[in-house]
PDB file of N, CA and C in Angstrom:
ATOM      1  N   UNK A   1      18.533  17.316  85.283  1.00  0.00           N
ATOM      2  CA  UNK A   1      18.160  18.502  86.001  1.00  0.00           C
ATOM      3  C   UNK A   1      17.691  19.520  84.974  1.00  0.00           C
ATOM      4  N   UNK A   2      16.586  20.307  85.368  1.00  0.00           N
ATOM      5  CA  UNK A   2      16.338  21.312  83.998  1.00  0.00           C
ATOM      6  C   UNK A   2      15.876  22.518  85.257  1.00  0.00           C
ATOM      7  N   UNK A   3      16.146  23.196  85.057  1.00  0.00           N
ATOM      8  CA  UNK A   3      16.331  24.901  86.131  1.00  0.00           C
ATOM      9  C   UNK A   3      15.686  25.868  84.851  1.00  0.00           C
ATOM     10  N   UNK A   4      14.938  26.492  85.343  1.00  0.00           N
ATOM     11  CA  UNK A   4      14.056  27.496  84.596  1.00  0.00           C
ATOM     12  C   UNK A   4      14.110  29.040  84.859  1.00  0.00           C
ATOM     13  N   UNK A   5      14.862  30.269  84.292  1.00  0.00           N
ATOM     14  CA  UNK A   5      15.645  31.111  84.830  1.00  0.00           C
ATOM     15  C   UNK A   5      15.253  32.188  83.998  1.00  0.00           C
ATOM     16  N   UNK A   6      14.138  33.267  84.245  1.00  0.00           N
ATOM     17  CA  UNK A   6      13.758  33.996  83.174  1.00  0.00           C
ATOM     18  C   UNK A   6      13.223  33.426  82.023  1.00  0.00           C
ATOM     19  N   UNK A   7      13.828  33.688  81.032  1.00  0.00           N
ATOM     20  CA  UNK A   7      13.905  33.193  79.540  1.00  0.00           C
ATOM     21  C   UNK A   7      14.613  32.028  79.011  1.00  0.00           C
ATOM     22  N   UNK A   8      15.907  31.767  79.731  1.00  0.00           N
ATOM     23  CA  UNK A   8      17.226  30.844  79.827  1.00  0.00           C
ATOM     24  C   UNK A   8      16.462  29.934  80.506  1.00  0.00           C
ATOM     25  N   UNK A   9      16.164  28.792  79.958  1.00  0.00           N
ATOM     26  CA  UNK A   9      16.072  27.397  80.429  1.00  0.00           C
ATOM     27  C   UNK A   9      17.447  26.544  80.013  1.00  0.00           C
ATOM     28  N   UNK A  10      17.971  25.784  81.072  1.00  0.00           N
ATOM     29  CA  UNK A  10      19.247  24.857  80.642  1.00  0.00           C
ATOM     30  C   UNK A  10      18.587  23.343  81.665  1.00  0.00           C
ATOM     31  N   UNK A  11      19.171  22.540  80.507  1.00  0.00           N
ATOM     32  CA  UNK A  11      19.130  21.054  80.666  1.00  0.00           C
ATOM     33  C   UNK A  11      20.423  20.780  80.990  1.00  0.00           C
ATOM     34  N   UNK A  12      20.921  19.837  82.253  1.00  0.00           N
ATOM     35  CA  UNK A  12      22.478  19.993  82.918  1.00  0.00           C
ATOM     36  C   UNK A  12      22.005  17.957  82.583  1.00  0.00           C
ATOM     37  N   UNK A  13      22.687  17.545  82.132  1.00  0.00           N
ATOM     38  CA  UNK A  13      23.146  15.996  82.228  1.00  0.00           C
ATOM     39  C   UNK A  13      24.351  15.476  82.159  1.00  0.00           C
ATOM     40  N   UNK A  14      24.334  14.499  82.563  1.00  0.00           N
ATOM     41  CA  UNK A  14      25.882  13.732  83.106  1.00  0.00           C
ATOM     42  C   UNK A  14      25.597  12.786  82.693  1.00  0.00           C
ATOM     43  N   UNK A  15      26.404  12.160  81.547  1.00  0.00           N
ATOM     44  CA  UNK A  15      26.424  10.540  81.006  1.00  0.00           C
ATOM     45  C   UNK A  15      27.455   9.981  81.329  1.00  0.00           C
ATOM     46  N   UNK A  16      27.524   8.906  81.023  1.00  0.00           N
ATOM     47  CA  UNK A  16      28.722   7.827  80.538  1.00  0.00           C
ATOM     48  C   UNK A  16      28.699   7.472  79.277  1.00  0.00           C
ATOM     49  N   UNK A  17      29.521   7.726  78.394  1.00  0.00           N
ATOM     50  CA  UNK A  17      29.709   7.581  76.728  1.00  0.00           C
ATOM     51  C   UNK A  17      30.385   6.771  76.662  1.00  0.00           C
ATOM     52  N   UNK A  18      29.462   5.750  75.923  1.00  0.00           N
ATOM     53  CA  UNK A  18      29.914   4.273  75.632  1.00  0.00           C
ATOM     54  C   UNK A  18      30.431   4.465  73.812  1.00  0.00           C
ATOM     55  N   UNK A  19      30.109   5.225  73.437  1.00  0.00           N
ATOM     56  CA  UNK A  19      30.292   5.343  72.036  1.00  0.00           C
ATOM     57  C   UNK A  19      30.682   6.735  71.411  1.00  0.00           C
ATOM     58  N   UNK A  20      31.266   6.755  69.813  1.00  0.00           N
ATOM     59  CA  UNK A  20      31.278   8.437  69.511  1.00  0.00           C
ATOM     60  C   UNK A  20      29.750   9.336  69.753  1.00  0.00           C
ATOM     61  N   UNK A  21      28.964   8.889  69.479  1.00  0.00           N
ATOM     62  CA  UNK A  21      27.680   9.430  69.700  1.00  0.00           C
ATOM     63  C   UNK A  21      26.618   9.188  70.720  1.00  0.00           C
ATOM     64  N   UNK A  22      26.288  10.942  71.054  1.00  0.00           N
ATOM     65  CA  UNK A  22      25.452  10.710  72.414  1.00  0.00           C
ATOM     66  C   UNK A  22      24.105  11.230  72.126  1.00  0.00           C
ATOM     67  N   UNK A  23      22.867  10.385  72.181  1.00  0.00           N
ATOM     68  CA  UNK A  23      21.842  10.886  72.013  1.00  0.00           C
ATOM     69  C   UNK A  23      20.998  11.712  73.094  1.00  0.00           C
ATOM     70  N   UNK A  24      20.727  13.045  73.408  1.00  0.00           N
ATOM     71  CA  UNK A  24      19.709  13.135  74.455  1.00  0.00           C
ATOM     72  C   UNK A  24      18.404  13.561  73.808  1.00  0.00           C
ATOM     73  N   UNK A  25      16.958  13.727  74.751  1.00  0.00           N
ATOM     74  CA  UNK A  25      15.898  14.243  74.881  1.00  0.00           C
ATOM     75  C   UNK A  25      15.982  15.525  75.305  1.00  0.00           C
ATOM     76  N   UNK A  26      15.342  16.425  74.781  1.00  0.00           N
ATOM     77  CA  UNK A  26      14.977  17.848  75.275  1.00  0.00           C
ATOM     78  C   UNK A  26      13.546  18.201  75.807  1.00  0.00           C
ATOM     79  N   UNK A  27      13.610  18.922  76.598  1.00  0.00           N
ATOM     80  CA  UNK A  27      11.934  19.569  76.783  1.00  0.00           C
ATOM     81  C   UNK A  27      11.512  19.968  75.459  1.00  0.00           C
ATOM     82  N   UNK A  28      10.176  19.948  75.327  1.00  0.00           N
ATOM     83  CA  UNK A  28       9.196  20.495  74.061  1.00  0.00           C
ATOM     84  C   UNK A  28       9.891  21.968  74.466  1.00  0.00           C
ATOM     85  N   UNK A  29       9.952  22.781  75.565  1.00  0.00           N
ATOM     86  CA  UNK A  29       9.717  24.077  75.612  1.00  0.00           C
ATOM     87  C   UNK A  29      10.971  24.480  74.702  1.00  0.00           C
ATOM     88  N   UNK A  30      12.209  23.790  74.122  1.00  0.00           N
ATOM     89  CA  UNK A  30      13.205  23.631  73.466  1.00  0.00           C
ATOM     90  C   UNK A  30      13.152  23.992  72.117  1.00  0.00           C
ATOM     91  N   UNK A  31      11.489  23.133  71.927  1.00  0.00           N
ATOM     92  CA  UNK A  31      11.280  22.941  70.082  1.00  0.00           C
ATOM     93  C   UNK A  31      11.255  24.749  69.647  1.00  0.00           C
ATOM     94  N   UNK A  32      11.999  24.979  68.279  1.00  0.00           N
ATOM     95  CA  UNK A  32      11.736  26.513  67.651  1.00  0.00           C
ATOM     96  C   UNK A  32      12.473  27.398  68.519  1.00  0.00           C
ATOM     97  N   UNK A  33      13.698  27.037  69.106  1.00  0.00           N
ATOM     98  CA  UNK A  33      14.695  27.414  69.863  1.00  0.00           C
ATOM     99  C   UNK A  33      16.206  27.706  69.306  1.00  0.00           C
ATOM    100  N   UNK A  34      16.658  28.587  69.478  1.00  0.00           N
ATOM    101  CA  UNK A  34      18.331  27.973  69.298  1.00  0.00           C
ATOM    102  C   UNK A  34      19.178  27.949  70.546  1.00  0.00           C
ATOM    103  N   UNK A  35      19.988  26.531  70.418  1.00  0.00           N
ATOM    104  CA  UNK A  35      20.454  26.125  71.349  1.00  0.00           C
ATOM    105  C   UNK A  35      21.674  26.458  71.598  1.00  0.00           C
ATOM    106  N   UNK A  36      22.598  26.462  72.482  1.00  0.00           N
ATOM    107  CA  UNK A  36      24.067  25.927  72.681  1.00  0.00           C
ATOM    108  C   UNK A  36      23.939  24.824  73.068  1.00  0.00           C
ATOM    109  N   UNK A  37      24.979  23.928  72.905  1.00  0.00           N
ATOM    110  CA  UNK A  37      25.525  22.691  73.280  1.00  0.00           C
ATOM    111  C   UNK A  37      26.476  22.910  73.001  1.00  0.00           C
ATOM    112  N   UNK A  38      27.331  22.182  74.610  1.00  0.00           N
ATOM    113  CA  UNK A  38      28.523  22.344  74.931  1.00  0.00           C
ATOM    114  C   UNK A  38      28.523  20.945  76.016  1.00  0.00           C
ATOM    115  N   UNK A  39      29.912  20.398  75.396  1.00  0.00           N
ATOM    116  CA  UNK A  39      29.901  19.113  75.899  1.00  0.00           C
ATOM    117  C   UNK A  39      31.538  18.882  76.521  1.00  0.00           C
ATOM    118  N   UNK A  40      31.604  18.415  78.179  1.00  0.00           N
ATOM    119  CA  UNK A  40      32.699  18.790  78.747  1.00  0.00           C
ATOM    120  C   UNK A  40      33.488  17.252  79.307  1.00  0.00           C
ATOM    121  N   UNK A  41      34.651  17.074  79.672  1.00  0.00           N
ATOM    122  CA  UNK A  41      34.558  15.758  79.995  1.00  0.00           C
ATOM    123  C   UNK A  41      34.727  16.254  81.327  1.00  0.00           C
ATOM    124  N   UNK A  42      34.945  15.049  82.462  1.00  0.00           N
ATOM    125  CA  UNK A  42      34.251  15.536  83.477  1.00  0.00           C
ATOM    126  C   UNK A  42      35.944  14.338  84.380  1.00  0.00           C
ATOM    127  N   UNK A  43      36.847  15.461  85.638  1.00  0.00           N
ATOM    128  CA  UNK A  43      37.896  14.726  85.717  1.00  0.00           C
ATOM    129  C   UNK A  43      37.734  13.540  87.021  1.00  0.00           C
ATOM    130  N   UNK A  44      36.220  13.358  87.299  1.00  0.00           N
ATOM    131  CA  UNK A  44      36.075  12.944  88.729  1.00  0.00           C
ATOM    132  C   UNK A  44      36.150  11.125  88.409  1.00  0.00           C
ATOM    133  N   UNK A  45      37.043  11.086  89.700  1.00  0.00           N
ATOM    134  CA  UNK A  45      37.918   9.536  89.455  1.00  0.00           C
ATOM    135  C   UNK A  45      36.220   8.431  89.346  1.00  0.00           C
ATOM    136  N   UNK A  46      36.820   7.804  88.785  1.00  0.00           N
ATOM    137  CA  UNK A  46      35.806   6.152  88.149  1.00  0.00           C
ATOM    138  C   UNK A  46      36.224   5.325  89.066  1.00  0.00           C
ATOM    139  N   UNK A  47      34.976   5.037  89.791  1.00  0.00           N
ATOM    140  CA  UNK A  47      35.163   3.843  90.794  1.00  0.00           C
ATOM    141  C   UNK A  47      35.947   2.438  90.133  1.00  0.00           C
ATOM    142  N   UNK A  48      37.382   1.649  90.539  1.00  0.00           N
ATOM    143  CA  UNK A  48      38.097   0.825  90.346  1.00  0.00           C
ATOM    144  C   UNK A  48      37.175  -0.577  90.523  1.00  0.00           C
ATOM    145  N   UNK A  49      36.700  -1.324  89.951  1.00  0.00           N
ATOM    146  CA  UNK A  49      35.821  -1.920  89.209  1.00  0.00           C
ATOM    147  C   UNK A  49      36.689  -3.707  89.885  1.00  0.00           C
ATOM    148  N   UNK A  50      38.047  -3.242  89.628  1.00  0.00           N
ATOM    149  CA  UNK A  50      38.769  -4.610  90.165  1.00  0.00           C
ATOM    150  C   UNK A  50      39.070  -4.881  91.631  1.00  0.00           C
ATOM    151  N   UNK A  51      38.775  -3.786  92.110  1.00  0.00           N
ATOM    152  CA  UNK A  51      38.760  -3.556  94.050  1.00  0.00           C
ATOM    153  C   UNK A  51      37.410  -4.414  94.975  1.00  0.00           C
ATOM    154  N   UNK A  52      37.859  -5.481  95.173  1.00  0.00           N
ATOM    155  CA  UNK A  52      36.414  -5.549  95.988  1.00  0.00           C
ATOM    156  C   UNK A  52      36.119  -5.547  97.312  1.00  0.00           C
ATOM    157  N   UNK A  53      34.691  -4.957  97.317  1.00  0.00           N
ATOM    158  CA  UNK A  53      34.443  -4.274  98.396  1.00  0.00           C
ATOM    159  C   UNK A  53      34.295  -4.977  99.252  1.00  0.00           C
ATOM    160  N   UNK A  54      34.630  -4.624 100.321  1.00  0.00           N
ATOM    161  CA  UNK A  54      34.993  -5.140 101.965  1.00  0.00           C
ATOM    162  C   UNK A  54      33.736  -5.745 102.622  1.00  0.00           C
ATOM    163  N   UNK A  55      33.518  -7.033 103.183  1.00  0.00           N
ATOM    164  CA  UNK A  55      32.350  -7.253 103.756  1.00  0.00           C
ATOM    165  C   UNK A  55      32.874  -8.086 104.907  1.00  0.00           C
ATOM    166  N   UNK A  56      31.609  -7.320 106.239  1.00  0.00           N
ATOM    167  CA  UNK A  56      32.269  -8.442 107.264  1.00  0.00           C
ATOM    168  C   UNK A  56      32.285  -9.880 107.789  1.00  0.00           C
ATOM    169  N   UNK A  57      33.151 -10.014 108.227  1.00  0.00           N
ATOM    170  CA  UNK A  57      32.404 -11.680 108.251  1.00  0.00           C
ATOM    171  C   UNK A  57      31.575 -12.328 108.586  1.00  0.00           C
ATOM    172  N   UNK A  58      30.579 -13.017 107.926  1.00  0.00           N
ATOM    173  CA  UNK A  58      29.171 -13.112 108.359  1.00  0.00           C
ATOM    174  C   UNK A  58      28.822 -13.722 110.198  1.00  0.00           C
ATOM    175  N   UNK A  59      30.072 -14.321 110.750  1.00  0.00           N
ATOM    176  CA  UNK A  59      29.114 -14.385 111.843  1.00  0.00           C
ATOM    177  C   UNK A  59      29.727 -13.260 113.083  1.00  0.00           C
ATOM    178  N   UNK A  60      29.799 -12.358 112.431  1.00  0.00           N
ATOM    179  CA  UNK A  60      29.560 -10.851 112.938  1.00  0.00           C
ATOM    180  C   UNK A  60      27.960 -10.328 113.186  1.00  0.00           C
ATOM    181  N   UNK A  61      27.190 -10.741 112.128  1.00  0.00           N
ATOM    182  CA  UNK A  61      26.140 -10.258 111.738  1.00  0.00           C
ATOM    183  C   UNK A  61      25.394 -10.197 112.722  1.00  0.00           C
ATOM    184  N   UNK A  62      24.780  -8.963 113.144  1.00  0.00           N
ATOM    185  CA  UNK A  62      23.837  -8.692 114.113  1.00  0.00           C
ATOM    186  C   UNK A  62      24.200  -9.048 115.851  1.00  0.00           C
ATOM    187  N   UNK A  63      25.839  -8.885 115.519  1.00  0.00           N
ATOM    188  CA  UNK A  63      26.637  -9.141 116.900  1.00  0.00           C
ATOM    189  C   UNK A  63      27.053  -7.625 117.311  1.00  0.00           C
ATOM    190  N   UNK A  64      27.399  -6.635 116.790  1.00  0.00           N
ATOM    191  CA  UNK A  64      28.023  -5.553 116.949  1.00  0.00           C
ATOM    192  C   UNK A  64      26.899  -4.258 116.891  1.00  0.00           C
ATOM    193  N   UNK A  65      26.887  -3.280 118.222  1.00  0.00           N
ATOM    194  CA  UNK A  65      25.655  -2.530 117.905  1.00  0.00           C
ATOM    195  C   UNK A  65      26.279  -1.161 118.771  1.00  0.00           C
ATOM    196  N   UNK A  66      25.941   0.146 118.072  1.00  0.00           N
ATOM    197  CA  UNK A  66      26.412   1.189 118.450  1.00  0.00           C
ATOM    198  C   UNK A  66      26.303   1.907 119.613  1.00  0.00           C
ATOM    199  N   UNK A  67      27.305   2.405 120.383  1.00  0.00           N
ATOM    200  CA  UNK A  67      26.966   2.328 121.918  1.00  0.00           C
ATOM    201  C   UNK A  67      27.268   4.065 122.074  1.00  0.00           C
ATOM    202  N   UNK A  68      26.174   4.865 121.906  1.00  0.00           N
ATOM    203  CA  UNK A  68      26.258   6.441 122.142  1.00  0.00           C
ATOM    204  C   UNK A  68      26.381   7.181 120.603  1.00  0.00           C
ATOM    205  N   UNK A  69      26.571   8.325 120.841  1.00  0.00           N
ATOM    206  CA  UNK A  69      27.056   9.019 119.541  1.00  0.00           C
ATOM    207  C   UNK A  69      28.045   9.010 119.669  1.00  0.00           C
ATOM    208  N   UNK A  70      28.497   8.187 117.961  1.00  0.00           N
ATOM    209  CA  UNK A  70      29.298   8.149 117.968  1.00  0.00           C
ATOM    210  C   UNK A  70      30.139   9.004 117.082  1.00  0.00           C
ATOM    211  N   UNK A  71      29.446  10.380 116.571  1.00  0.00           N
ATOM    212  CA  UNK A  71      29.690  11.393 116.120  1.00  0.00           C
ATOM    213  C   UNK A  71      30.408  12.691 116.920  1.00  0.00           C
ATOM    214  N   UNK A  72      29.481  12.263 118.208  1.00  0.00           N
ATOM    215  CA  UNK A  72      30.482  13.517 119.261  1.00  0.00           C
ATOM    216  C   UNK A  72      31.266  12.905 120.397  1.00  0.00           C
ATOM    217  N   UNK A  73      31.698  12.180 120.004  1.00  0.00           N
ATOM    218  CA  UNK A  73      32.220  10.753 120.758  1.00  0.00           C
ATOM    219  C   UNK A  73      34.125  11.489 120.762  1.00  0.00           C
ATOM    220  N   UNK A  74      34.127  11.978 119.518  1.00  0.00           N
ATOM    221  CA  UNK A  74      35.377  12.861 118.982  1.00  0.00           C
ATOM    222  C   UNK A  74      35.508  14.412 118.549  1.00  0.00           C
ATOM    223  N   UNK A  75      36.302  15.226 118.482  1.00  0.00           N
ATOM    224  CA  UNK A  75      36.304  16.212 118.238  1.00  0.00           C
ATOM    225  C   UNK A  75      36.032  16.841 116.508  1.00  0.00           C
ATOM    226  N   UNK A  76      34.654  17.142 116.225  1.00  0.00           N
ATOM    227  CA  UNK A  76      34.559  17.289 114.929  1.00  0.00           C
ATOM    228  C   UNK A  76      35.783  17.818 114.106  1.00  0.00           C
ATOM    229  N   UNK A  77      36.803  18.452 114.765  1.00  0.00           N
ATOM    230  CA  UNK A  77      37.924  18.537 113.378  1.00  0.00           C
ATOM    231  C   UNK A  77      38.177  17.249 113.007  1.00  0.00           C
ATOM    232  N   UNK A  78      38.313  16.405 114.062  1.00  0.00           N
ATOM    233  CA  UNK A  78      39.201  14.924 114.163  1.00  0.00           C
ATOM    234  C   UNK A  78      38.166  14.477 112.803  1.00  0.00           C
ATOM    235  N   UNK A  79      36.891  14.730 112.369  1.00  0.00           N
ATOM    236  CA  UNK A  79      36.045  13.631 111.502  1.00  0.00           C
ATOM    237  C   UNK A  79      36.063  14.583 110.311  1.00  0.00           C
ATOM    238  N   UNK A  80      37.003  15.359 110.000  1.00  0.00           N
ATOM    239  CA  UNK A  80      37.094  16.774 108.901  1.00  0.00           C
ATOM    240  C   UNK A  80      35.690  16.973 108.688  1.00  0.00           C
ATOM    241  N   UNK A  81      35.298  17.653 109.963  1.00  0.00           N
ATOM    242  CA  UNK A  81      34.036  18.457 109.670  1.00  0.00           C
ATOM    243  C   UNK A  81      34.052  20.254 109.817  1.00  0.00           C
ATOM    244  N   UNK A  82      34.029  20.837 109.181  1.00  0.00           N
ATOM    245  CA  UNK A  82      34.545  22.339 109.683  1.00  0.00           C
ATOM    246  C   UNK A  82      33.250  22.923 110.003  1.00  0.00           C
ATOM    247  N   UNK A  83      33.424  23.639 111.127  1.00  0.00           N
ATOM    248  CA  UNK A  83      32.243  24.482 111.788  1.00  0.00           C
ATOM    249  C   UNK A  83      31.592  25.366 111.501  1.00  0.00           C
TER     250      UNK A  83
END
């Protein structure tokens, strides 16, 4: 993402660091600049890799088909949707 704000241009990226060192690219508009860099870790849970994901049983397939909305079918608190 790069957002352009007056004078203040910031480059926002999100990696996965496989190693001590992280290389990025900057915009040219960067070059003859001084920068901050500031690098944060980030606490949002990592999909569990040993969980596997649920599939139905194939001769389901193209047996089951949605009958109305089934969004107002219930009371939007009931689907934690707030108004």
């Amino acid at each position: 993402m790069h957002i352009r704000c007056n004078m203040m241009q910031v480059q926002r990226l999100i990696e996965t660091v496989t190693s001590s060192r992280l290389v990025i690219d900057l915009p040219v508009s960067f070059v003859n600049h001084r920068v901050e860099v500031l690098v944060l870790t980030l606490n949002d849970p990592q999909p569990d890799s040993t969980v596997k994901k649920r599939k139905p049983p194939p001769q389901f397939a193209g047996r089951i088909r949605e009958r109305g909305d089934v969004m107002s079918s219930i009371p939007p608190a009931d689907w934690g949707i707030n108004e």
